[in-house]
C-alpha atoms as a PDB file:
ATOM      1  CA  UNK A   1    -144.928-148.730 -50.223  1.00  0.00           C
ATOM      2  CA  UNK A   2    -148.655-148.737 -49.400  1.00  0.00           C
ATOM      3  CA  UNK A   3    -151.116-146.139 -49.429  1.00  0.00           C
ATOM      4  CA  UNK A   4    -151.185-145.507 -45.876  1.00  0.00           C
ATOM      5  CA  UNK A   5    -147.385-144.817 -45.860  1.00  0.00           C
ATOM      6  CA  UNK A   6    -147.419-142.336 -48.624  1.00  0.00           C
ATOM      7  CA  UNK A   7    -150.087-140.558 -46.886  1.00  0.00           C
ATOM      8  CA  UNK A   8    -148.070-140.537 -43.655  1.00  0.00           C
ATOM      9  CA  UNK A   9    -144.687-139.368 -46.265  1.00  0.00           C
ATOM     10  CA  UNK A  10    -147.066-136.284 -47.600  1.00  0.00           C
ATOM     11  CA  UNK A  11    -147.668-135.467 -44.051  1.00  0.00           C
ATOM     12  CA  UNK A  12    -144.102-134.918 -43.036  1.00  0.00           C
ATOM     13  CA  UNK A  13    -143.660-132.419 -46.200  1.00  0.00           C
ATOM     14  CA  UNK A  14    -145.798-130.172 -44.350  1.00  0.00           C
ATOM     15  CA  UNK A  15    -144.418-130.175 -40.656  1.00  0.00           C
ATOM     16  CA  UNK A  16    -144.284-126.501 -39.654  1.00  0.00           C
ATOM     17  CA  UNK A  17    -147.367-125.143 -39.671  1.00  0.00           C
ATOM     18  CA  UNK A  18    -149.771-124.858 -37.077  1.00  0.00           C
ATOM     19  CA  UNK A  19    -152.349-128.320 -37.021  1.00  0.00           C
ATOM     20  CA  UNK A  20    -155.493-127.213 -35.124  1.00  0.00           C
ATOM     21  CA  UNK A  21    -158.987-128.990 -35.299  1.00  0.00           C
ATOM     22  CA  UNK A  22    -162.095-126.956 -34.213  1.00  0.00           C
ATOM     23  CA  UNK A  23    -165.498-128.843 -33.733  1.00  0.00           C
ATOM     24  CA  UNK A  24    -168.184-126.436 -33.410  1.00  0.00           C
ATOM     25  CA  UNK A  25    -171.813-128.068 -32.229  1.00  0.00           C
ATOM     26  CA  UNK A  26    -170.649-131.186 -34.004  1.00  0.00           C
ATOM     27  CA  UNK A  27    -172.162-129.704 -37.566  1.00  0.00           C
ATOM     28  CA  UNK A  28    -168.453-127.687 -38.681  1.00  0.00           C
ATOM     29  CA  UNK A  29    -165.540-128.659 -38.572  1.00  0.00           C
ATOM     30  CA  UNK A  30    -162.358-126.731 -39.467  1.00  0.00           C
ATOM     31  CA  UNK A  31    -158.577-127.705 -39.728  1.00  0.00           C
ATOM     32  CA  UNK A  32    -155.688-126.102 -40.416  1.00  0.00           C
ATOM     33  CA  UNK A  33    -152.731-127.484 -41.173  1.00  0.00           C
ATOM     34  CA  UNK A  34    -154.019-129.887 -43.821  1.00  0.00           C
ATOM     35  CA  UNK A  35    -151.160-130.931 -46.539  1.00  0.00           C
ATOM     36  CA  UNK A  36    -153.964-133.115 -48.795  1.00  0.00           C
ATOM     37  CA  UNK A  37    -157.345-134.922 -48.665  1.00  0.00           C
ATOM     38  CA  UNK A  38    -157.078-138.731 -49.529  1.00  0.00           C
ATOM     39  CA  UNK A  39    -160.529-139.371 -49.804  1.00  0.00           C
ATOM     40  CA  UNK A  40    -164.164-137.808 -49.139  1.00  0.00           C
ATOM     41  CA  UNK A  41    -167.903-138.656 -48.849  1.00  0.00           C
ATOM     42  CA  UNK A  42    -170.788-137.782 -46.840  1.00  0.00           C
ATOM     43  CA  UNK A  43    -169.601-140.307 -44.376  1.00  0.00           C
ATOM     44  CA  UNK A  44    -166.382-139.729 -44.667  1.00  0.00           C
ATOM     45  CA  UNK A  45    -163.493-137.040 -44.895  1.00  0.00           C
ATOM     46  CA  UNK A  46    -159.978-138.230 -44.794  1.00  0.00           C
ATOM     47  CA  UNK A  47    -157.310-135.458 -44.131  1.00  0.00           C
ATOM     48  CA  UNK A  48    -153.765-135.886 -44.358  1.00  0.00           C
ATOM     49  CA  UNK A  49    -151.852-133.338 -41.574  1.00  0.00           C
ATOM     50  CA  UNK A  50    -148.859-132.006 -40.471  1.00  0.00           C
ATOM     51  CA  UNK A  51    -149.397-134.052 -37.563  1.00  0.00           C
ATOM     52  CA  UNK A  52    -150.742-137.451 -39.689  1.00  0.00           C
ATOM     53  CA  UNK A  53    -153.208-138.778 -41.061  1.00  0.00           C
ATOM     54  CA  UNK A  54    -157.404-137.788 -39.764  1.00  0.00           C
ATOM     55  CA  UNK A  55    -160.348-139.479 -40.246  1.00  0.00           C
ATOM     56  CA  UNK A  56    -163.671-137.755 -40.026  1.00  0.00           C
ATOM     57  CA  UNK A  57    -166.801-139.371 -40.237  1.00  0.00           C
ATOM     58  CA  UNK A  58    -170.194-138.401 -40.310  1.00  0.00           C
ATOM     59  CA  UNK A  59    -173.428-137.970 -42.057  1.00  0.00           C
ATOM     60  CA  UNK A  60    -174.085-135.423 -45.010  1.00  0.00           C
ATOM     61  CA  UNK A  61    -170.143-134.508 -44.986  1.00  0.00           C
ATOM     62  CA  UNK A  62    -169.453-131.880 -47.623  1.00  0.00           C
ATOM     63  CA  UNK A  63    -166.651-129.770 -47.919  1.00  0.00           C
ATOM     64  CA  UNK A  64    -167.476-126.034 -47.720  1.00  0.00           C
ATOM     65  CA  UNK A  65    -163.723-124.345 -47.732  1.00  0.00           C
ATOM     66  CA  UNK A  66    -160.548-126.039 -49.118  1.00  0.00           C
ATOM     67  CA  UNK A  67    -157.486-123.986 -49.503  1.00  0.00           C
ATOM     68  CA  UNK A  68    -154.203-126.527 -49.726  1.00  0.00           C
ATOM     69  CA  UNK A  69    -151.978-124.318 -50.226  1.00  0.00           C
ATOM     70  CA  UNK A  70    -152.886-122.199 -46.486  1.00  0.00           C
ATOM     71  CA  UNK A  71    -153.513-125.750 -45.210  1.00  0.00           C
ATOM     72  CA  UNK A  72    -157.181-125.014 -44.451  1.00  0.00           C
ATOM     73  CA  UNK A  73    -160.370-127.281 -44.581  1.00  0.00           C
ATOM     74  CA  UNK A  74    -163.585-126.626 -43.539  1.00  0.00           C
ATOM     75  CA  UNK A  75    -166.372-129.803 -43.671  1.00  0.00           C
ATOM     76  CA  UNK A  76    -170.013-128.973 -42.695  1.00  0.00           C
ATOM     77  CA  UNK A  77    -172.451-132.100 -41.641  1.00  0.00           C
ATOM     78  CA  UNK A  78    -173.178-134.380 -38.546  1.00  0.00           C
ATOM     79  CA  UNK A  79    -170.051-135.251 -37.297  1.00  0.00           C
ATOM     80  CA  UNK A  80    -169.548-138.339 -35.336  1.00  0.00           C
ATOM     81  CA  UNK A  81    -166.202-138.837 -34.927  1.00  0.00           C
ATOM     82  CA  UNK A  82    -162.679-137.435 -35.310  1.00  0.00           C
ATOM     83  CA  UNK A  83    -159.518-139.607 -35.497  1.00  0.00           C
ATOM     84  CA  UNK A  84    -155.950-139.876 -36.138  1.00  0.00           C
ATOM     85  CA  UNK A  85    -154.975-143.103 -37.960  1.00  0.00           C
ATOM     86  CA  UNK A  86    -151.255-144.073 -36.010  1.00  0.00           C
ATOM     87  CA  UNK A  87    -148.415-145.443 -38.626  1.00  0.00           C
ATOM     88  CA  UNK A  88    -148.158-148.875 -38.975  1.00  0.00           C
ATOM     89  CA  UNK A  89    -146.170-150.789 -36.220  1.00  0.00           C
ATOM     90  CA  UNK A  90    -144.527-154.565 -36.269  1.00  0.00           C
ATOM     91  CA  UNK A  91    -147.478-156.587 -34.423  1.00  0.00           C
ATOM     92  CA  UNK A  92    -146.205-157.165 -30.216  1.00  0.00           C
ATOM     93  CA  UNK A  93    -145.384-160.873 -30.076  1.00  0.00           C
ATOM     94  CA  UNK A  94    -147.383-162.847 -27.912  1.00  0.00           C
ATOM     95  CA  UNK A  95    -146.547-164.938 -25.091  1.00  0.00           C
ATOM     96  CA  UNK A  96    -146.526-168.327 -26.838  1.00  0.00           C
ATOM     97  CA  UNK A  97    -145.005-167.187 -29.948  1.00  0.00           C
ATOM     98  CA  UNK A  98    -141.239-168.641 -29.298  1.00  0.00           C
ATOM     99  CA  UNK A  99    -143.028-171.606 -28.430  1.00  0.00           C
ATOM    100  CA  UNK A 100    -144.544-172.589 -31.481  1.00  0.00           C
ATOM    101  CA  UNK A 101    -142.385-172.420 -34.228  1.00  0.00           C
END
């Protein structure tokens, strides 16, 4: 098992709860539903959710509130982007794969 799955395992531990991410004047951002945090800097925060895993990035990222066990987070800085990292899939075969073998 790789990192990315056991984040994605912690994730669906905490199905349930509410997941909501608020942006406010892209300086705070708050989440609940947060079952762990995988990783931070001031460029970036990575969440794991109820609802997967969530990359924020940014500049001057700090963490202001962190309560795991209400699922809360609450990351002040300039944020330029949110987004949810999808579980691994098999790779789509491509047109001339069954004809080179």
């Amino acid at each position: 098992m790789n990192g990315r799955e056991g984040m994605e395992d912690k994730a669906r531990l905490g199905r349930g709860r509410v997941h909501t991410a608020e942006l406010v004047n892209r300086e705070t951002a708050s989440f609940t539903g947060v079952v762990d945090v995988e990783a931070f800097n001031e460029e970036e925060v990575v969440l794991v959710t109820d609802l997967g895993v969530l990359l924020l990035a940014g500049e001057g990222l700090h963490i202001v509130k962190l309560n795991l066990d209400d699922g809360v987070l609450v990351a002040e800085g300039r944020v330029l982007a949110m987004e949810y990292v999808q579980e691994n899939k098999p790779a789509k075969k491509g047109v001339f794969s069954g004809l080179f073998k």
